[in-house]
PDB file of N, CA and C in Angstrom:
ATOM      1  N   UNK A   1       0.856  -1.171   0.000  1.00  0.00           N
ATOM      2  CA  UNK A   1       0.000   0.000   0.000  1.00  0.00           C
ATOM      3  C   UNK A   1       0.902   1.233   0.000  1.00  0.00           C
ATOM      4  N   UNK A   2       0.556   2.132  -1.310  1.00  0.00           N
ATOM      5  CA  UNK A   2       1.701   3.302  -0.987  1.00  0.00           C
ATOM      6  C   UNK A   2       1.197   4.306   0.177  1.00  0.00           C
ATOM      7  N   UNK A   3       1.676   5.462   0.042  1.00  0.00           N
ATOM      8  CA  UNK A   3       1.488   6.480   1.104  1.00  0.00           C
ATOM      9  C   UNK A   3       0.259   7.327   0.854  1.00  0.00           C
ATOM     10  N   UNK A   4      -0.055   7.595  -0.462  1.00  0.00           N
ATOM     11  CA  UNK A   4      -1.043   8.422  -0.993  1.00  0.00           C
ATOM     12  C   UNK A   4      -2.723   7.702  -0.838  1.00  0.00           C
ATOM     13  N   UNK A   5      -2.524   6.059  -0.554  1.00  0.00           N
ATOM     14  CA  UNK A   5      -3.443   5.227  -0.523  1.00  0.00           C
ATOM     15  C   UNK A   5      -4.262   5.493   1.005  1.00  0.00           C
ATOM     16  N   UNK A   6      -2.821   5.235   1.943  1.00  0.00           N
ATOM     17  CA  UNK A   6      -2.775   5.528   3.422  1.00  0.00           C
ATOM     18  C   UNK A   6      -3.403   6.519   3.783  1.00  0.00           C
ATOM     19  N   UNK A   7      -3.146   7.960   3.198  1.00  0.00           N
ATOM     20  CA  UNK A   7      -3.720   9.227   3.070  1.00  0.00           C
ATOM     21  C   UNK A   7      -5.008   9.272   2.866  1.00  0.00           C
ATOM     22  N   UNK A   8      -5.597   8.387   1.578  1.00  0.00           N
ATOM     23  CA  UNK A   8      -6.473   8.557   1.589  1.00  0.00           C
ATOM     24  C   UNK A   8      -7.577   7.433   2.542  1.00  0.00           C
ATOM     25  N   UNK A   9      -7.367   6.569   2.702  1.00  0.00           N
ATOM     26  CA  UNK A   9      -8.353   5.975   4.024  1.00  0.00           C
ATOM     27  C   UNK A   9      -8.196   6.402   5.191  1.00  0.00           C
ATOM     28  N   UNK A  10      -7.354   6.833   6.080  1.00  0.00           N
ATOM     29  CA  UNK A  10      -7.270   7.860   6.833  1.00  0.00           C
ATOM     30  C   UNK A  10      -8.221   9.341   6.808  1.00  0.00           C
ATOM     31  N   UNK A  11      -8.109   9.697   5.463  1.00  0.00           N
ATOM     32  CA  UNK A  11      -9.083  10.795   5.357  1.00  0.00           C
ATOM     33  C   UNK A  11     -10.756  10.378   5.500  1.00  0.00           C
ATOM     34  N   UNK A  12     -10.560   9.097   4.970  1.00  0.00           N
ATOM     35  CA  UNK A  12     -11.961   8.377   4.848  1.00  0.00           C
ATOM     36  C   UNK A  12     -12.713   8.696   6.266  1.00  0.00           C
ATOM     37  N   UNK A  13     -12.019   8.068   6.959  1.00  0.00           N
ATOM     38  CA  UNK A  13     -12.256   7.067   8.337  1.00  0.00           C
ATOM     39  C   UNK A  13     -12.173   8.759   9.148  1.00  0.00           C
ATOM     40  N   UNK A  14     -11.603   9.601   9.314  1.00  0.00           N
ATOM     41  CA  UNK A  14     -11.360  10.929  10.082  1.00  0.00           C
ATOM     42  C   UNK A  14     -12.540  11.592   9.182  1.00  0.00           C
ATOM     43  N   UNK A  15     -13.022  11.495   8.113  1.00  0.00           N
ATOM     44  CA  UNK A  15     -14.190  12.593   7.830  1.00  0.00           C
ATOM     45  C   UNK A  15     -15.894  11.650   8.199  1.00  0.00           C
ATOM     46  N   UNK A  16     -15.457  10.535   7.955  1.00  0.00           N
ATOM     47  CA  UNK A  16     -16.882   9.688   8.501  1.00  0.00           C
ATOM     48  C   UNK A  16     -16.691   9.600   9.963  1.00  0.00           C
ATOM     49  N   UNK A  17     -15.968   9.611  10.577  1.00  0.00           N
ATOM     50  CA  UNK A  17     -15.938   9.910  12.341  1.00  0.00           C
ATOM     51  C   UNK A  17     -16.434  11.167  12.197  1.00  0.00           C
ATOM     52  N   UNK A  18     -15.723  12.217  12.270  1.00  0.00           N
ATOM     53  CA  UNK A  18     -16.320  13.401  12.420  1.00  0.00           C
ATOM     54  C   UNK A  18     -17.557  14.313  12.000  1.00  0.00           C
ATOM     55  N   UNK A  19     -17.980  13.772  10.308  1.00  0.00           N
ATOM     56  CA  UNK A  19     -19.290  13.991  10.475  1.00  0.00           C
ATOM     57  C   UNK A  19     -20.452  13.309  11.016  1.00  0.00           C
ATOM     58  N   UNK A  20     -20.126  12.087  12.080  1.00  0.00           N
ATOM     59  CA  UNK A  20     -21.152  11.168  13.205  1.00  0.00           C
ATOM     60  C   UNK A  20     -21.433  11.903  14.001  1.00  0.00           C
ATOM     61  N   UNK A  21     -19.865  12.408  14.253  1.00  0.00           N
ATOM     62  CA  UNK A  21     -20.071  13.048  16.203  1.00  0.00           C
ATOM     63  C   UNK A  21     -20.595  14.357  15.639  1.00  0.00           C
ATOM     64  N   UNK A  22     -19.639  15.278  14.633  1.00  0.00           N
ATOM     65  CA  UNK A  22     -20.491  16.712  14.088  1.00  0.00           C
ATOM     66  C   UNK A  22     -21.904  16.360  14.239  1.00  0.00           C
ATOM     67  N   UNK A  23     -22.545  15.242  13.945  1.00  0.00           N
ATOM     68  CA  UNK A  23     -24.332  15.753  13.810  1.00  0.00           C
ATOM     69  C   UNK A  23     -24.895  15.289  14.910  1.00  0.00           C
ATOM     70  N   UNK A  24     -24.205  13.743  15.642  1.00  0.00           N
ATOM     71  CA  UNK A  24     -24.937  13.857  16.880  1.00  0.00           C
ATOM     72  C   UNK A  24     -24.604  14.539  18.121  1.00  0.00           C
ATOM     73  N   UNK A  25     -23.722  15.412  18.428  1.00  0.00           N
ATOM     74  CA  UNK A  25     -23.762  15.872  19.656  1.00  0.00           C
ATOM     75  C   UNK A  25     -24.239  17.057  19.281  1.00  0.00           C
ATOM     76  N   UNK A  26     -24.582  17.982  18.053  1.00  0.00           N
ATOM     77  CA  UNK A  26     -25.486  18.988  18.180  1.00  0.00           C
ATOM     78  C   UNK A  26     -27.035  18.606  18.040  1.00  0.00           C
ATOM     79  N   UNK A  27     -27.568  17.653  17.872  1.00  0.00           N
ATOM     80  CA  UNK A  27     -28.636  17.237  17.640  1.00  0.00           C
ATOM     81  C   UNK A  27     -29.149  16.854  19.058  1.00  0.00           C
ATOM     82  N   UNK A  28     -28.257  15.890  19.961  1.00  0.00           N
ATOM     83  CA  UNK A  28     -28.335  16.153  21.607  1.00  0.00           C
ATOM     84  C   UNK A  28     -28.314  17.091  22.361  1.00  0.00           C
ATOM     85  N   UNK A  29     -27.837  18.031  21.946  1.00  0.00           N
ATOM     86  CA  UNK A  29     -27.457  19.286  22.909  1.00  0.00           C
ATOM     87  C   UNK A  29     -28.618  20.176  22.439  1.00  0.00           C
ATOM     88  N   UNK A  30     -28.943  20.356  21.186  1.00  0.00           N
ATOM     89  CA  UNK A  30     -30.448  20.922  20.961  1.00  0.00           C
ATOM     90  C   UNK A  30     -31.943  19.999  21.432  1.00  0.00           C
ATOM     91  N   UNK A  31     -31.503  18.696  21.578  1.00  0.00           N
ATOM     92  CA  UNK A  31     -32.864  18.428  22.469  1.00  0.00           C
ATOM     93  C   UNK A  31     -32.861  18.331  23.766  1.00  0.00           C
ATOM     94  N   UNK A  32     -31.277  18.603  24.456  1.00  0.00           N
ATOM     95  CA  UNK A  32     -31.043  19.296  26.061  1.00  0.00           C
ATOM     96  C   UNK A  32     -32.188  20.565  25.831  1.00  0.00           C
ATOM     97  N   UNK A  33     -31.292  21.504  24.814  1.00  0.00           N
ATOM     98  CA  UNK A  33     -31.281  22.829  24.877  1.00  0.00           C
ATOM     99  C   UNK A  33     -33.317  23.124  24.868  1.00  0.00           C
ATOM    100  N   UNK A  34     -34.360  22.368  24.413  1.00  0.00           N
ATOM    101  CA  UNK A  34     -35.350  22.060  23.834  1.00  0.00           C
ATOM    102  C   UNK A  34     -36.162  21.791  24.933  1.00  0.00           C
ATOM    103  N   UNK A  35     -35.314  20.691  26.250  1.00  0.00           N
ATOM    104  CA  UNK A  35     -36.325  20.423  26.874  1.00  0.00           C
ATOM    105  C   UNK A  35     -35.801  21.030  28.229  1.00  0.00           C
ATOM    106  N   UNK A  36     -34.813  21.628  28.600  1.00  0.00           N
ATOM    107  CA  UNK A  36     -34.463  22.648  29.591  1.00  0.00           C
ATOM    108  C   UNK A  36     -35.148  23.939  29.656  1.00  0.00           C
ATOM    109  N   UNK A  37     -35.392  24.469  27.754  1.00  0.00           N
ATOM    110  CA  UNK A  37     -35.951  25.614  28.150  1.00  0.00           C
ATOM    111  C   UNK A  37     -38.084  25.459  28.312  1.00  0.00           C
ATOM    112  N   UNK A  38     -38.124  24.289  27.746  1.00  0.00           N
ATOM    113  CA  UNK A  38     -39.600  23.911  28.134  1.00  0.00           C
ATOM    114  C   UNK A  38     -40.022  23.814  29.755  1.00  0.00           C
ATOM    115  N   UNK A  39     -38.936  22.954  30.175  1.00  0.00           N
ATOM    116  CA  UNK A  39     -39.184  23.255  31.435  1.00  0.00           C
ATOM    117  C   UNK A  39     -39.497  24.636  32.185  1.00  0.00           C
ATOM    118  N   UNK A  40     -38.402  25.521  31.796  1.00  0.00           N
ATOM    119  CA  UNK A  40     -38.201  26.989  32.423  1.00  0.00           C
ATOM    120  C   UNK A  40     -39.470  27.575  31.729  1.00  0.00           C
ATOM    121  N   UNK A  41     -40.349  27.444  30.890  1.00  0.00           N
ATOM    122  CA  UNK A  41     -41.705  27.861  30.343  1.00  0.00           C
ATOM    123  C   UNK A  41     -42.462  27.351  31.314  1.00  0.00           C
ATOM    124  N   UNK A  42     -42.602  26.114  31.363  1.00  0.00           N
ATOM    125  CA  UNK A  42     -43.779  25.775  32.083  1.00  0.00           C
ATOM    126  C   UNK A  42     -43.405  26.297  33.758  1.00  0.00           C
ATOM    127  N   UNK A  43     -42.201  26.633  34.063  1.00  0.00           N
ATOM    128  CA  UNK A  43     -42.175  27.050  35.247  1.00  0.00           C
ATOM    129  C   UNK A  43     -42.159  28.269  36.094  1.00  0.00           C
ATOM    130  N   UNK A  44     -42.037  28.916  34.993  1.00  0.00           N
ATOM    131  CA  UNK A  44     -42.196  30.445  34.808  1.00  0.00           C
ATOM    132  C   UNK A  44     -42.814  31.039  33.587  1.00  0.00           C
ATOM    133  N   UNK A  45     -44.120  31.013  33.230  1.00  0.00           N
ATOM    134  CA  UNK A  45     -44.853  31.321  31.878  1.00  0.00           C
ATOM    135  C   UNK A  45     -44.211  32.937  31.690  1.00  0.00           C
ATOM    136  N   UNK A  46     -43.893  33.752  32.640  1.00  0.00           N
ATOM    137  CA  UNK A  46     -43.787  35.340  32.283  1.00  0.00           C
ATOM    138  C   UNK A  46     -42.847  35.215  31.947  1.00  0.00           C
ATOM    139  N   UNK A  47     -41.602  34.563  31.508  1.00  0.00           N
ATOM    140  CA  UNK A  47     -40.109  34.209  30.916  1.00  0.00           C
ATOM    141  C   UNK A  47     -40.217  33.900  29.570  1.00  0.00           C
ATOM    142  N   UNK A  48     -41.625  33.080  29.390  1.00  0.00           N
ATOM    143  CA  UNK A  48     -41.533  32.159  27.816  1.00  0.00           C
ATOM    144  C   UNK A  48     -41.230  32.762  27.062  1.00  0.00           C
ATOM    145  N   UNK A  49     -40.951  34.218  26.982  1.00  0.00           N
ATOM    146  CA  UNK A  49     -40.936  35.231  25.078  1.00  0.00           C
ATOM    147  C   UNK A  49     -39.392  35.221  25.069  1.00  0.00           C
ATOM    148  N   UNK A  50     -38.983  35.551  26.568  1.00  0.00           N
ATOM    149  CA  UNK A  50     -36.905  35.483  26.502  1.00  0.00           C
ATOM    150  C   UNK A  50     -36.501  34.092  26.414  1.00  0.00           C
ATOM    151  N   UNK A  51     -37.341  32.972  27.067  1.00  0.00           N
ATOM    152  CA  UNK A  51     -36.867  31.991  26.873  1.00  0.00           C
ATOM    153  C   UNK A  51     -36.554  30.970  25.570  1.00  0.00           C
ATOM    154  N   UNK A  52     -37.979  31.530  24.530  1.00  0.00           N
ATOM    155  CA  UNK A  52     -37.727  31.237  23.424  1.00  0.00           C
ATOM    156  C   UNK A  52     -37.356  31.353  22.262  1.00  0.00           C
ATOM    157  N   UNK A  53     -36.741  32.997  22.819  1.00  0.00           N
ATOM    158  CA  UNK A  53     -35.752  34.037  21.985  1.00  0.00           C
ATOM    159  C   UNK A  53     -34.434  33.069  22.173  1.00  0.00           C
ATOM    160  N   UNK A  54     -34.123  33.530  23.420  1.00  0.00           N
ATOM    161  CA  UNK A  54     -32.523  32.435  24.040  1.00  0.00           C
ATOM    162  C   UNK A  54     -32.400  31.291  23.270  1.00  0.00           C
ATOM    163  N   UNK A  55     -33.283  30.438  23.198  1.00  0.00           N
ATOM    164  CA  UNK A  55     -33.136  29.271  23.010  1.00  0.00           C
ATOM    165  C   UNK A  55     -33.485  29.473  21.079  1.00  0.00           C
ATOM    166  N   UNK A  56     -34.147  30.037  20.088  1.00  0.00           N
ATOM    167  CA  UNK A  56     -33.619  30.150  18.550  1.00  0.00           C
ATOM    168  C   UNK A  56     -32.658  30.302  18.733  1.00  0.00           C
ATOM    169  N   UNK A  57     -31.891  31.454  19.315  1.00  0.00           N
ATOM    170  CA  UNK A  57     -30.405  31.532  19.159  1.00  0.00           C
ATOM    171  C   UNK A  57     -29.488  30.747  19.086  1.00  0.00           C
ATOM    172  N   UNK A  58     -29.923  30.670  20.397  1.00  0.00           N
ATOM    173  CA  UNK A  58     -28.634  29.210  20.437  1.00  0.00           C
ATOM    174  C   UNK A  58     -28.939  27.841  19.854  1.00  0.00           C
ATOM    175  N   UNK A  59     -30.361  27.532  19.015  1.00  0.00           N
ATOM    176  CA  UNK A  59     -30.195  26.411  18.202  1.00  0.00           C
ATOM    177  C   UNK A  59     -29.567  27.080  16.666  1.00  0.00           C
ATOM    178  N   UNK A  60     -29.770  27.809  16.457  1.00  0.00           N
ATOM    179  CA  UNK A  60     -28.979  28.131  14.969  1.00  0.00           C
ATOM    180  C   UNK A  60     -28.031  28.720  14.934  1.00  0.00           C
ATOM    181  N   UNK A  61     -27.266  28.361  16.450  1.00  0.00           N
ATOM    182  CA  UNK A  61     -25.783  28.458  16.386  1.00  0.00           C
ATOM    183  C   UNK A  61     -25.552  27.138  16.519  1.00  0.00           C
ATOM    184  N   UNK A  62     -26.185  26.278  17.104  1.00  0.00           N
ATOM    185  CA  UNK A  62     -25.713  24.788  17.497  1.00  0.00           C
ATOM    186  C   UNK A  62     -25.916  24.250  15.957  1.00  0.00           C
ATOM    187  N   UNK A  63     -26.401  24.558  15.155  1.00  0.00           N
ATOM    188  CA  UNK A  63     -27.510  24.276  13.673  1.00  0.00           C
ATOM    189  C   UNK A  63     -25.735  24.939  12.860  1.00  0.00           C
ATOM    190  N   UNK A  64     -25.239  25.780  13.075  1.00  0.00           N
ATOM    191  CA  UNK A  64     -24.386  26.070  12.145  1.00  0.00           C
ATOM    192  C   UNK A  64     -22.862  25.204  12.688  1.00  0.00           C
ATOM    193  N   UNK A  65     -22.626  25.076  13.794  1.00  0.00           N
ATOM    194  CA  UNK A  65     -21.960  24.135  14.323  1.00  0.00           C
ATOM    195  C   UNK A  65     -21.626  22.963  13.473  1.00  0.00           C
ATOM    196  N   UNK A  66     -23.072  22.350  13.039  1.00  0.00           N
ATOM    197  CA  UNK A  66     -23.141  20.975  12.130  1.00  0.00           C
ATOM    198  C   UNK A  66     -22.573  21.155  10.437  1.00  0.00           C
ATOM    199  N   UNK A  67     -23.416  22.595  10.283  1.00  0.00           N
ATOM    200  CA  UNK A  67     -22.745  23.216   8.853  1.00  0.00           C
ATOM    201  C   UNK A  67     -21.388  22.882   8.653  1.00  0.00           C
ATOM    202  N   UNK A  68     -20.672  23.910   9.495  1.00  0.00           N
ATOM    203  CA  UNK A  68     -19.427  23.936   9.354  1.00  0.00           C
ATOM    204  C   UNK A  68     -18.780  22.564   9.479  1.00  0.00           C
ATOM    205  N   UNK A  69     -19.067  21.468  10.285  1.00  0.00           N
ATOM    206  CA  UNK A  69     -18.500  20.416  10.398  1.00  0.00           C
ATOM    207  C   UNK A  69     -18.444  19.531   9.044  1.00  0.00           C
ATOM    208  N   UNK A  70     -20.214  19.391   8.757  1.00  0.00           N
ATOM    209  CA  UNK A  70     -20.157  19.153   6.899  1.00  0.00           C
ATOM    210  C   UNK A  70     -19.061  19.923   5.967  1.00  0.00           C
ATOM    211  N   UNK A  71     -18.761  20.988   5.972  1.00  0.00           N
ATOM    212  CA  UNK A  71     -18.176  21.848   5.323  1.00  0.00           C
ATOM    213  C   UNK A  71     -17.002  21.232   5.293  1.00  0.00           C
ATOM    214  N   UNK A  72     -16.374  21.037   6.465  1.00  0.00           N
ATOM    215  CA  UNK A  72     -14.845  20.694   6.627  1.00  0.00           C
ATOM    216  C   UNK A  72     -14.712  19.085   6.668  1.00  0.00           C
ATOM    217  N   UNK A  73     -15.678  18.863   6.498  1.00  0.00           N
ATOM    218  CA  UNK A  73     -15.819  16.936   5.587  1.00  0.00           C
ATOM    219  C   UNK A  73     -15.791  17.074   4.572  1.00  0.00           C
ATOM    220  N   UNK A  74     -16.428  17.822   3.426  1.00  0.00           N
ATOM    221  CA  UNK A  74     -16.249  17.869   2.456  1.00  0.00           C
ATOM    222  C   UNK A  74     -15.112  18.456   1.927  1.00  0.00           C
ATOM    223  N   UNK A  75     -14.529  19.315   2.548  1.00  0.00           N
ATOM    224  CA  UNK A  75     -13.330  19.996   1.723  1.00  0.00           C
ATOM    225  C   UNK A  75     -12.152  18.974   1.999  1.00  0.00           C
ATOM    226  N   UNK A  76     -12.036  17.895   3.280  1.00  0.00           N
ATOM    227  CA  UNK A  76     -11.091  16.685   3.080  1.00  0.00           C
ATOM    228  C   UNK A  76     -11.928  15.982   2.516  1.00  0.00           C
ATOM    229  N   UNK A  77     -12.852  15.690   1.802  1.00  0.00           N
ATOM    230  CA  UNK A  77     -13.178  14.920   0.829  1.00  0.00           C
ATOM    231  C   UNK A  77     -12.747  14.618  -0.557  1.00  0.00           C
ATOM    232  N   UNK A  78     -13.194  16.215  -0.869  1.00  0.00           N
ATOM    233  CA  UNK A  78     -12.653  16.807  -2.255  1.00  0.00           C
ATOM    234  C   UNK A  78     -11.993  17.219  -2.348  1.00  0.00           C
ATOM    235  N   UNK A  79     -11.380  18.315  -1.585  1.00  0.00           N
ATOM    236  CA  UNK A  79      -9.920  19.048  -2.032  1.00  0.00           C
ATOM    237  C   UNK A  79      -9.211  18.691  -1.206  1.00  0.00           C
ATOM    238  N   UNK A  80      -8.552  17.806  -0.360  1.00  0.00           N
ATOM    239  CA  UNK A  80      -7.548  17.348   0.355  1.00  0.00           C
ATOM    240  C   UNK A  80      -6.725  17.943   0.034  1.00  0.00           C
ATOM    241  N   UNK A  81      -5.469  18.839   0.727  1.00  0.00           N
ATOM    242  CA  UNK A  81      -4.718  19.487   0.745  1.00  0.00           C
ATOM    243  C   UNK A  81      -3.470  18.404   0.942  1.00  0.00           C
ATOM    244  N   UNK A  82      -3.509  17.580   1.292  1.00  0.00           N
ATOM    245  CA  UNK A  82      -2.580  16.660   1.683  1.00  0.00           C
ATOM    246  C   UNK A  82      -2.322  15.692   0.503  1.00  0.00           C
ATOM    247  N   UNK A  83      -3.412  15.187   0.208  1.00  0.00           N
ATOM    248  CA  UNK A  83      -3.423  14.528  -1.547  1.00  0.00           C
ATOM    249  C   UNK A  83      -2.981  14.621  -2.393  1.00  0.00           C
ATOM    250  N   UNK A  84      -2.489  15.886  -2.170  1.00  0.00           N
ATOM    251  CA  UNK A  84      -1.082  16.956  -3.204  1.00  0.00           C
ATOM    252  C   UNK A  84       0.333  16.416  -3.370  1.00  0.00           C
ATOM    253  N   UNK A  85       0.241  15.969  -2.039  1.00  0.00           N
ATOM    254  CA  UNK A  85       1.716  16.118  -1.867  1.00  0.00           C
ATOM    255  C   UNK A  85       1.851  13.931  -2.146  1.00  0.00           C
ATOM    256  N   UNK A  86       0.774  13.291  -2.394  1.00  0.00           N
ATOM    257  CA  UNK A  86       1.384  11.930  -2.614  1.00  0.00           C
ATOM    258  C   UNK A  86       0.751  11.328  -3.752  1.00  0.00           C
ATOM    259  N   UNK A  87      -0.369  12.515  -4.561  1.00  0.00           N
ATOM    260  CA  UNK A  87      -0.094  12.181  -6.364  1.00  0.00           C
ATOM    261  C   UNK A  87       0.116  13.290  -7.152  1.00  0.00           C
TER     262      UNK A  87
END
């Protein structure tokens, strides 16, 4: 097996790991984030308008989190910067 082969299953195996964990630990942490602030609604109704301001926010930051992780799977997918250097 040459080196450029190595390179590339390595890239394999490091971009399919990382886009697993990229989608499930923001997908967990938004149904933390989902049922923490439900709670704080039902426990304080005069909160619900900040609480469910707070909480868009911080899912479509947790939501771009996953983006970017796709993003940087695909660019070692396709443009491997490293791939250069062993064909």
């Amino acid at each position: 097996m040459d080196s450029g082969t190595l390179v590339t299953i390595v890239t394999i195996i490091a971009t399919a790991t990382a886009i697993t964990l990229g989608t499930i630990m923001p997908a967990w942490v938004e149904g933390r984030a989902v049922v923490k602030a439900l709670e704080g609604m039902t426990r304080q109704p005069e909160v619900a308008d900040r609480l469910r301001a707070t909480l868009f926010i911080s899912m479509a930051l947790l939501e771009s989190t996953a983006i970017y992780v796709l993003l940087i799977c695909l660019v070692l997918l396709f443009a491997n910067p490293l791939l250069d250097r062993f064909f």
